[in-house]
PDB file of N, CA and C in Angstrom:
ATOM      1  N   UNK A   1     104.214  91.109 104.882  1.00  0.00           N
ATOM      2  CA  UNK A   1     104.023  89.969 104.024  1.00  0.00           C
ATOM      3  C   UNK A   1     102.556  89.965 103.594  1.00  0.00           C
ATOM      4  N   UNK A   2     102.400  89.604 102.116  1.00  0.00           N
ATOM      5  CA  UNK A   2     100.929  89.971 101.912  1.00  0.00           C
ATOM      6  C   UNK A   2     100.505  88.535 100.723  1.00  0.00           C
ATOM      7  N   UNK A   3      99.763  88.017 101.208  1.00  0.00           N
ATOM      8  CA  UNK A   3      99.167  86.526 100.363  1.00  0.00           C
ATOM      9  C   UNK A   3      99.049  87.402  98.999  1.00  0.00           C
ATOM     10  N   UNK A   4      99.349  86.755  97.831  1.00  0.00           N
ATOM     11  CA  UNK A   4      98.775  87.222  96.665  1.00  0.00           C
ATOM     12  C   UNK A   4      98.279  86.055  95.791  1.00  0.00           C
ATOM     13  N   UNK A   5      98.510  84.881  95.885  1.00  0.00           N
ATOM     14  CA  UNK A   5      97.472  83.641  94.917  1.00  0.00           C
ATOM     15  C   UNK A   5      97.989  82.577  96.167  1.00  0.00           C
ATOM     16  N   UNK A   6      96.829  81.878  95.963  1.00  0.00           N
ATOM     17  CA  UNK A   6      97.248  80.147  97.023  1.00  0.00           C
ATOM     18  C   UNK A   6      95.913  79.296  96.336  1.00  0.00           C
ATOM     19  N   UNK A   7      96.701  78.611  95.885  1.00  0.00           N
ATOM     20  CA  UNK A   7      96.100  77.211  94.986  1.00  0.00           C
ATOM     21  C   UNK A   7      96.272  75.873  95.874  1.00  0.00           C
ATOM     22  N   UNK A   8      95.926  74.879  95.232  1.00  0.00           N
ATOM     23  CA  UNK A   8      95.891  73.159  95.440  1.00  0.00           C
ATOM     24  C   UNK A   8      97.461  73.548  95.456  1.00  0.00           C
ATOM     25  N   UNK A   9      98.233  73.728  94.300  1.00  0.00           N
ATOM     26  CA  UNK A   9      99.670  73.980  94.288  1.00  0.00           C
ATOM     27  C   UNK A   9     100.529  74.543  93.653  1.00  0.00           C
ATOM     28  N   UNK A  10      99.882  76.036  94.244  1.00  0.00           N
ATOM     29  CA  UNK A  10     101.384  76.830  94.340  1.00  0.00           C
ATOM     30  C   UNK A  10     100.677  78.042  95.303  1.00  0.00           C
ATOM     31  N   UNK A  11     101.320  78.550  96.078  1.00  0.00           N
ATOM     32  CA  UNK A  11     101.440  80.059  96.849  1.00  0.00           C
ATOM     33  C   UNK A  11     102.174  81.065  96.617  1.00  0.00           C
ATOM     34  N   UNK A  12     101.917  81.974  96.154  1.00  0.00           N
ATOM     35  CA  UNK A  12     102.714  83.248  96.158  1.00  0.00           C
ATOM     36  C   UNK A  12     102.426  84.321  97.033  1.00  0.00           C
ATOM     37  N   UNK A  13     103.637  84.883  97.782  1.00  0.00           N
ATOM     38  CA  UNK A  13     103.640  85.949  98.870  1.00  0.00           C
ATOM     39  C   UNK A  13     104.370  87.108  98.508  1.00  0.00           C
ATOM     40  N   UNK A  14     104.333  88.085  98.742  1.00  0.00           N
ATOM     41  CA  UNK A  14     104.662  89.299  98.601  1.00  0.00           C
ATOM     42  C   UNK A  14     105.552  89.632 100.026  1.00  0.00           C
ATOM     43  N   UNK A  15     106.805  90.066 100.232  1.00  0.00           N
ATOM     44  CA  UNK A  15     107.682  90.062 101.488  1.00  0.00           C
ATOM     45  C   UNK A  15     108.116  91.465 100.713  1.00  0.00           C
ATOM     46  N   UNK A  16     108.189  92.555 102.258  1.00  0.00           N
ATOM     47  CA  UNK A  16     107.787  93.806 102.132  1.00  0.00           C
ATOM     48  C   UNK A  16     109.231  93.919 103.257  1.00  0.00           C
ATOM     49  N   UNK A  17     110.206  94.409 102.654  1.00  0.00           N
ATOM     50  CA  UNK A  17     111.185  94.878 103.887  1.00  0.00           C
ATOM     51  C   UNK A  17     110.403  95.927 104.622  1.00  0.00           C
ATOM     52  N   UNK A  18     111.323  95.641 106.095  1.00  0.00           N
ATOM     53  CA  UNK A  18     110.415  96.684 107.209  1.00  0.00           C
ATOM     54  C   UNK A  18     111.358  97.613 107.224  1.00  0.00           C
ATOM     55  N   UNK A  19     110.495  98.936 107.275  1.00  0.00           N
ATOM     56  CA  UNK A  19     111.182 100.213 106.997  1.00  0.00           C
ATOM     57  C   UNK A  19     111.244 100.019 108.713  1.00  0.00           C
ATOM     58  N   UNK A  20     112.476 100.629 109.089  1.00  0.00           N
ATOM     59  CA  UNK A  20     113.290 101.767 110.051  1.00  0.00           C
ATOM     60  C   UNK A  20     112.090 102.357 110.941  1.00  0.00           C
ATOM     61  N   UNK A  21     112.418 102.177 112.538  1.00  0.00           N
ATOM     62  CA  UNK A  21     111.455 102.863 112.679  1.00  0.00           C
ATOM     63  C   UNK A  21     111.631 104.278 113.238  1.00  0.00           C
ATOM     64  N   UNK A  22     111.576 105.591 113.522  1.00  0.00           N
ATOM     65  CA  UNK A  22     111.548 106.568 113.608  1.00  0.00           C
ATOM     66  C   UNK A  22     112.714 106.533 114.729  1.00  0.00           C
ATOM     67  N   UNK A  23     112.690 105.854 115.258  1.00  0.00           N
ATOM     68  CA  UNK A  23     113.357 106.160 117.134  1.00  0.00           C
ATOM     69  C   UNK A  23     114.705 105.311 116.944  1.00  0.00           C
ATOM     70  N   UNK A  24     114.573 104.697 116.107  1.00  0.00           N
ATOM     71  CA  UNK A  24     115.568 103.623 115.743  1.00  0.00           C
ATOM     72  C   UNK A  24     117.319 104.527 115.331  1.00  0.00           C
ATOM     73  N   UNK A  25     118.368 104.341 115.883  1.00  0.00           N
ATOM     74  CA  UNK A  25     119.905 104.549 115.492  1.00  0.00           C
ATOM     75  C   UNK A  25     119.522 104.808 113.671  1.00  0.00           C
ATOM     76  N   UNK A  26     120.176 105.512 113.310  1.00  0.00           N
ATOM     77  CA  UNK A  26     120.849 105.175 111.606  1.00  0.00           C
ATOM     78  C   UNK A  26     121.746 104.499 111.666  1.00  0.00           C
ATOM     79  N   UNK A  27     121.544 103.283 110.919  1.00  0.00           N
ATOM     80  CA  UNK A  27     122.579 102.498 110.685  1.00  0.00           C
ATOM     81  C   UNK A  27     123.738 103.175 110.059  1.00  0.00           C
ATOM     82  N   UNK A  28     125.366 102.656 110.459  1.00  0.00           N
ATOM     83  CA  UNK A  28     126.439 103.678 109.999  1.00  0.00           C
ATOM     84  C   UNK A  28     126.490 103.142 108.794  1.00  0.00           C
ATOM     85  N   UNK A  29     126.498 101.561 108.070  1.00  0.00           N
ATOM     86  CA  UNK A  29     126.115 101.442 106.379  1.00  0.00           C
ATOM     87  C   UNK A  29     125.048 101.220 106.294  1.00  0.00           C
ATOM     88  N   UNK A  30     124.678 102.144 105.225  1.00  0.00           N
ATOM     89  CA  UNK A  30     123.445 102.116 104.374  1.00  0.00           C
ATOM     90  C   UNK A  30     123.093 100.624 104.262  1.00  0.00           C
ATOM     91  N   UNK A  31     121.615 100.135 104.588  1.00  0.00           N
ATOM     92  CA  UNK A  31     121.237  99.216 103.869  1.00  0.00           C
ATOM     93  C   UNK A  31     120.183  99.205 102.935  1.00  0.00           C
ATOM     94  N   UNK A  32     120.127  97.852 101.970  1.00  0.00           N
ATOM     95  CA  UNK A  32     119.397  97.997 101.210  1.00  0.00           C
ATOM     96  C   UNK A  32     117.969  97.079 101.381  1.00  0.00           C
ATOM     97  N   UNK A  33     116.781  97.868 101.070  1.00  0.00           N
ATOM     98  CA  UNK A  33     115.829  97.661 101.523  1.00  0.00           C
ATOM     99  C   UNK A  33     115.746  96.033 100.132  1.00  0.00           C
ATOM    100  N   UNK A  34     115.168  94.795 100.894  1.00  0.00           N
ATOM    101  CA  UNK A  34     114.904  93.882 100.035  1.00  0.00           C
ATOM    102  C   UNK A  34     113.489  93.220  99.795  1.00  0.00           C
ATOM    103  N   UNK A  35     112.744  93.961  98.890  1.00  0.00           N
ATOM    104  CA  UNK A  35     111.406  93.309  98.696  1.00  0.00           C
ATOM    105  C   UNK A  35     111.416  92.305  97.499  1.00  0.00           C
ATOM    106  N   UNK A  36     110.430  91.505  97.835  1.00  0.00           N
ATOM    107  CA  UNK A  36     110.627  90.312  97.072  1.00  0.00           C
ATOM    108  C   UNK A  36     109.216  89.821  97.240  1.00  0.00           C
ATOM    109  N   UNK A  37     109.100  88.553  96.503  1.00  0.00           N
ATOM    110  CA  UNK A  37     108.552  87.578  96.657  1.00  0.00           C
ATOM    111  C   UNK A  37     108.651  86.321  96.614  1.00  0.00           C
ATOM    112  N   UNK A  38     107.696  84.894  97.396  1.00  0.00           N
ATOM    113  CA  UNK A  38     108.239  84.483  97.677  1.00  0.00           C
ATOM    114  C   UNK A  38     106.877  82.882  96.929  1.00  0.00           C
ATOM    115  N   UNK A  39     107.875  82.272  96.203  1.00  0.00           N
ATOM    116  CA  UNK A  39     106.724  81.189  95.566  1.00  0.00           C
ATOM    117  C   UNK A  39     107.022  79.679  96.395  1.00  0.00           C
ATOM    118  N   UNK A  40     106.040  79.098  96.453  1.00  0.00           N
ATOM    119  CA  UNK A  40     105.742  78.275  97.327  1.00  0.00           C
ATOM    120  C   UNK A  40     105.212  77.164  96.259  1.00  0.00           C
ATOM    121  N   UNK A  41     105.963  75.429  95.861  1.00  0.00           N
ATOM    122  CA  UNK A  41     105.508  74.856  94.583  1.00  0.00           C
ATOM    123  C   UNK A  41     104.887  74.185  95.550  1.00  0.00           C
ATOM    124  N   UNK A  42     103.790  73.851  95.721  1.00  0.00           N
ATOM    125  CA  UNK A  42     103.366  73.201  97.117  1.00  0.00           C
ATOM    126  C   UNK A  42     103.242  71.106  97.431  1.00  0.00           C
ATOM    127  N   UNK A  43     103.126  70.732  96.060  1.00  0.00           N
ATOM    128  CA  UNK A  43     103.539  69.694  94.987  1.00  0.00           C
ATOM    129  C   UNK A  43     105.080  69.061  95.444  1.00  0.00           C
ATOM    130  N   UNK A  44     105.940  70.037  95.190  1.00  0.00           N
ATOM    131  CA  UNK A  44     107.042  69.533  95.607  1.00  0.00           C
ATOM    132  C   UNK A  44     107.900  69.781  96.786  1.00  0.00           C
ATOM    133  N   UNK A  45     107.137  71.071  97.881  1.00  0.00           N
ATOM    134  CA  UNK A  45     107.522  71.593  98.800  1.00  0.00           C
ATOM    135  C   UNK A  45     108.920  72.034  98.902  1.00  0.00           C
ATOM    136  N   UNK A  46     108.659  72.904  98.100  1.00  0.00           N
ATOM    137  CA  UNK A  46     109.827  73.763  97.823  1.00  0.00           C
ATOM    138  C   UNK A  46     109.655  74.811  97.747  1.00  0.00           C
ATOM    139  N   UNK A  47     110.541  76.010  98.040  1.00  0.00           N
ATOM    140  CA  UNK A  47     109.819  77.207  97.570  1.00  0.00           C
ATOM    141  C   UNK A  47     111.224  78.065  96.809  1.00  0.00           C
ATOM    142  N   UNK A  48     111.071  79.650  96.070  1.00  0.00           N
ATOM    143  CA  UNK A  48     112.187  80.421  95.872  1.00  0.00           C
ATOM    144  C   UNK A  48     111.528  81.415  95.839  1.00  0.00           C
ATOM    145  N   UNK A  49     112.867  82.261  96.313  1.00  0.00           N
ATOM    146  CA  UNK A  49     112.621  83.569  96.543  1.00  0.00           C
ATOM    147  C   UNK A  49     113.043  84.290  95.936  1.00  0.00           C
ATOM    148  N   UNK A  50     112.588  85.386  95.481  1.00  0.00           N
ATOM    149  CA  UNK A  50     112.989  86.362  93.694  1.00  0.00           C
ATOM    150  C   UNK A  50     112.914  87.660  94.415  1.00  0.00           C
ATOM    151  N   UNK A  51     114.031  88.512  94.521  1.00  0.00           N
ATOM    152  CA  UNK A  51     114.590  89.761  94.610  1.00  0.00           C
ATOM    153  C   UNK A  51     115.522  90.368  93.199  1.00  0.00           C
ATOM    154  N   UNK A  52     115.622  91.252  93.866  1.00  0.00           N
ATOM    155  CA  UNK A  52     116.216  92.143  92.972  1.00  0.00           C
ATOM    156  C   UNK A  52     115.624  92.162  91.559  1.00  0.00           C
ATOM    157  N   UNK A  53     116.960  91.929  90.423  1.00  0.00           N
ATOM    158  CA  UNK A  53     115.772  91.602  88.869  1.00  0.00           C
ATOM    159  C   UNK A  53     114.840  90.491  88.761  1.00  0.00           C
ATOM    160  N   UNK A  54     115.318  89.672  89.007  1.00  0.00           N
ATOM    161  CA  UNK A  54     113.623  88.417  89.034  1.00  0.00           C
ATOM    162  C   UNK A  54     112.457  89.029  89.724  1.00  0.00           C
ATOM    163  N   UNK A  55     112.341  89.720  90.945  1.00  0.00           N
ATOM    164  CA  UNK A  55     111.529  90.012  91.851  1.00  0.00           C
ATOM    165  C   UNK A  55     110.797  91.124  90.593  1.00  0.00           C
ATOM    166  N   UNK A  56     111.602  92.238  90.136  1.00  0.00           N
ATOM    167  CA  UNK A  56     111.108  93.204  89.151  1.00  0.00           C
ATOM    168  C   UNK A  56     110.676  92.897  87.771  1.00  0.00           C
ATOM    169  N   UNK A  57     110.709  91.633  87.184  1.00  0.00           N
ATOM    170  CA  UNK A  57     110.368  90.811  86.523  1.00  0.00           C
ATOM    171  C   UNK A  57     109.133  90.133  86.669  1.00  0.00           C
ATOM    172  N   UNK A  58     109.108  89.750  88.045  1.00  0.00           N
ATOM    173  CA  UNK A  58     107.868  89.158  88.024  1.00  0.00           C
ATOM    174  C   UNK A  58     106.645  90.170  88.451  1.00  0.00           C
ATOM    175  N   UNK A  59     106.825  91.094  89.221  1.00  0.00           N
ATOM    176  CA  UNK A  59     106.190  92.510  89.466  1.00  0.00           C
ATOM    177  C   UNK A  59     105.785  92.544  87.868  1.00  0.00           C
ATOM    178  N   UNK A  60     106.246  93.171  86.750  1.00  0.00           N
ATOM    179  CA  UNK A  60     105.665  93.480  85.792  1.00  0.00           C
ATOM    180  C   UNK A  60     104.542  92.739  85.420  1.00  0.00           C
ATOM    181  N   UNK A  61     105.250  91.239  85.884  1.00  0.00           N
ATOM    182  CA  UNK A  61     104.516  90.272  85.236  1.00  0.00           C
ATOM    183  C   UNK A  61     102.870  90.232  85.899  1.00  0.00           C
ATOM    184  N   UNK A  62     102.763  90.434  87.540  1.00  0.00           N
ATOM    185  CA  UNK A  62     101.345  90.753  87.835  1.00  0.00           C
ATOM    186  C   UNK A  62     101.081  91.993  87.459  1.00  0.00           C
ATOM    187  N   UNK A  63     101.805  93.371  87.113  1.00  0.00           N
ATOM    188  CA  UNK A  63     101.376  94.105  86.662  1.00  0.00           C
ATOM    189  C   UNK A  63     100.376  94.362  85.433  1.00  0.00           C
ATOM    190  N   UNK A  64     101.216  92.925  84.387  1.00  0.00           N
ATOM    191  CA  UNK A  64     100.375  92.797  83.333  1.00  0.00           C
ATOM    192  C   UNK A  64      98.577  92.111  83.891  1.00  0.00           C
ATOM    193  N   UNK A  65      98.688  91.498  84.261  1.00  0.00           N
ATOM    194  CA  UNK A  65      97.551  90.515  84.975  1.00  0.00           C
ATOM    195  C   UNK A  65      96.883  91.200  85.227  1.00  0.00           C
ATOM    196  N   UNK A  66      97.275  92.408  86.156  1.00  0.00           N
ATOM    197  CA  UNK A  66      96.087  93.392  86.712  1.00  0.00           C
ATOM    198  C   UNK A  66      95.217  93.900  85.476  1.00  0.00           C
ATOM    199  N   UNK A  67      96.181  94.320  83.966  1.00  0.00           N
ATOM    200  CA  UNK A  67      95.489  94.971  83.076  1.00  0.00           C
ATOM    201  C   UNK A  67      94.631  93.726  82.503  1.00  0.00           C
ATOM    202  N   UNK A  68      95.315  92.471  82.086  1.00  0.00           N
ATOM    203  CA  UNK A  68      94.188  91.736  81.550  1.00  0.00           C
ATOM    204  C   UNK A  68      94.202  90.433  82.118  1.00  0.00           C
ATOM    205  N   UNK A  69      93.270  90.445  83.365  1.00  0.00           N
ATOM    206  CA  UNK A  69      92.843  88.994  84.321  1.00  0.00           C
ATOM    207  C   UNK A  69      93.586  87.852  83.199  1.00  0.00           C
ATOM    208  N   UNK A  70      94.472  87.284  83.837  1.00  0.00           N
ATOM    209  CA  UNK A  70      94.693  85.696  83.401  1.00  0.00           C
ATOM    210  C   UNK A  70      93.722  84.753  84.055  1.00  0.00           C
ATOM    211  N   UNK A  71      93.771  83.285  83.201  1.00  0.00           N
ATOM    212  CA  UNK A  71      92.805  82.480  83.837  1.00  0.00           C
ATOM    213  C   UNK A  71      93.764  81.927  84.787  1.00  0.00           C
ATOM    214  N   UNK A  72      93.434  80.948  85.596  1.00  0.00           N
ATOM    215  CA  UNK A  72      93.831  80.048  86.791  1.00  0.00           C
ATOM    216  C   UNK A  72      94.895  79.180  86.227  1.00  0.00           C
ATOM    217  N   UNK A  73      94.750  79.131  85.041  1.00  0.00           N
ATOM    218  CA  UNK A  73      95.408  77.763  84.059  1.00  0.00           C
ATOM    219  C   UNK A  73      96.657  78.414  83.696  1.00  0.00           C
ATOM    220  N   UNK A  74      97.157  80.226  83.502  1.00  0.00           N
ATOM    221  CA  UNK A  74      97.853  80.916  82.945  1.00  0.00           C
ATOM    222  C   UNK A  74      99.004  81.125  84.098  1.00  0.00           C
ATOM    223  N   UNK A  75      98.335  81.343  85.338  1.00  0.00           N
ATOM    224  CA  UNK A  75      98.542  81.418  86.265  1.00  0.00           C
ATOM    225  C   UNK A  75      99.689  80.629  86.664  1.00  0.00           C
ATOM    226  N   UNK A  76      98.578  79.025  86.622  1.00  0.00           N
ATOM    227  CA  UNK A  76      99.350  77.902  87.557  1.00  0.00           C
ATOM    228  C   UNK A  76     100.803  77.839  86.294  1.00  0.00           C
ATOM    229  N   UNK A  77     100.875  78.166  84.625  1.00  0.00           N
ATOM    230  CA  UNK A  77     101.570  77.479  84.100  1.00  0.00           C
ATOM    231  C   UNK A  77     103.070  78.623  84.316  1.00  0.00           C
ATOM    232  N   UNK A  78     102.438  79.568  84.262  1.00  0.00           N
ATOM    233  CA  UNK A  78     104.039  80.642  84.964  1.00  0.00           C
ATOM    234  C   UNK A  78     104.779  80.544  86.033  1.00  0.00           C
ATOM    235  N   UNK A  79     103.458  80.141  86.926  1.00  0.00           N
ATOM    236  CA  UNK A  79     104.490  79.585  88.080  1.00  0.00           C
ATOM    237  C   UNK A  79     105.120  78.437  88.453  1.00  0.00           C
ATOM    238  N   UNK A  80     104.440  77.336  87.687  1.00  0.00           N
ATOM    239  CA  UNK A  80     105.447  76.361  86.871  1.00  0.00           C
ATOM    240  C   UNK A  80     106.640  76.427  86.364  1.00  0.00           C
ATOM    241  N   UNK A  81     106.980  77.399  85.946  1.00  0.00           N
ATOM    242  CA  UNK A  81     108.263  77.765  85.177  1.00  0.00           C
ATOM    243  C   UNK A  81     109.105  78.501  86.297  1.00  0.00           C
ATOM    244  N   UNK A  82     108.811  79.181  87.406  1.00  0.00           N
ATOM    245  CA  UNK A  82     109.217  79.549  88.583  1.00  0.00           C
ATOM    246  C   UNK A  82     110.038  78.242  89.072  1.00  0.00           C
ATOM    247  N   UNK A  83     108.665  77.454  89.360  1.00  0.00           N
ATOM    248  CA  UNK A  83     109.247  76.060  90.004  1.00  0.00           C
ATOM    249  C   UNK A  83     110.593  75.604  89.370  1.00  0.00           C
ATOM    250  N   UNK A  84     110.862  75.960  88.826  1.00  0.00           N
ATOM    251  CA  UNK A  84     112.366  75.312  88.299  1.00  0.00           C
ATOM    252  C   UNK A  84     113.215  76.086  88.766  1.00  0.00           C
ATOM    253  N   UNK A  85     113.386  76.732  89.371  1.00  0.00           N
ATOM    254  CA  UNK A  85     114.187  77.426  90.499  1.00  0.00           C
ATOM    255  C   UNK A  85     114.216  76.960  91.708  1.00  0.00           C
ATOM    256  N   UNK A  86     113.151  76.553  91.973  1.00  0.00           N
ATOM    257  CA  UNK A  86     112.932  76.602  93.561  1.00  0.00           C
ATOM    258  C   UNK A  86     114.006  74.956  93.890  1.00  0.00           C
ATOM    259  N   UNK A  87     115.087  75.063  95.135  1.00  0.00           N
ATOM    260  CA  UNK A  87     115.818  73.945  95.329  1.00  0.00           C
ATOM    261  C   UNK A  87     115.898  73.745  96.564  1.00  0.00           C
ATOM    262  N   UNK A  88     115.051  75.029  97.153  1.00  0.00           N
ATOM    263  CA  UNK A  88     115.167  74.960  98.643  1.00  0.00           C
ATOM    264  C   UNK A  88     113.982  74.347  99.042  1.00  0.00           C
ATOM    265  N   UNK A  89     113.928  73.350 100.286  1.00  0.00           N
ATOM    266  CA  UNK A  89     113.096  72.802 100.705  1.00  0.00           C
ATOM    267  C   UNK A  89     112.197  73.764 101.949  1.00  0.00           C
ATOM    268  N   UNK A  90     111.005  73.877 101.949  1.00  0.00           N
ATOM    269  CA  UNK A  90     110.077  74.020 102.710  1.00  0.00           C
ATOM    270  C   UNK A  90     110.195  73.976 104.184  1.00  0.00           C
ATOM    271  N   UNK A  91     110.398  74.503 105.141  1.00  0.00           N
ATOM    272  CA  UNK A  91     110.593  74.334 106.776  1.00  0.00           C
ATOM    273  C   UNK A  91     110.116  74.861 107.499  1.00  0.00           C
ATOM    274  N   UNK A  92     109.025  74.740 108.553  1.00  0.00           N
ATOM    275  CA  UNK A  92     108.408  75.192 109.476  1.00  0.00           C
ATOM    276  C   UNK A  92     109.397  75.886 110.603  1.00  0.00           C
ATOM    277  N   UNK A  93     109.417  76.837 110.874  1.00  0.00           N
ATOM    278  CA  UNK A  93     110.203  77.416 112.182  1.00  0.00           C
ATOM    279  C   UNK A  93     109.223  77.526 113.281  1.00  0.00           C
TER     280      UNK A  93
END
């Protein structure tokens, strides 16, 4: 898991399936490795989690960022638009 923005309100995390470890059985079905990320509206304490095409969607989307820095304001307003997904509530384990 790797922090990638944390504001007043919103967090975004990066969740990295754990590869297999060497000594470990092969599983008899294949599984599929699930990386994602994971947004945090912090405002409404909620968060969602984007795999598969959303997850590769939004990847591009910091991909673009890397080439040309967004401001803080560009930032907070995309992940705004995230927030309208998010329905799950926030829970400490």
């Amino acid at each position: 898991m790797q922090m990638l923005y944390d504001s007043d309100s919103f967090a975004v995390l990066q969740i990295h399936a754990n590869a297999p470890e060497e000594s470990a059985p092969t599983p008899a079905v294949p599984q599929l490795a699930r990386h994602g990320f994971e947004i945090v509206d912090k405002r409404s304490g909620k968060e969602v989690y984007l795999d598969g095409s959303w997850a590769e969607m939004f990847q591009q989307r910091l991909s673009a960022w890397a080439q040309n820095t967004p401001t803080q304001e560009e930032i907070e307003d995309t992940l705004e638009g995230y927030s309208g997904l998010a329905n799950t509530p926030m829970s400490l384990h």
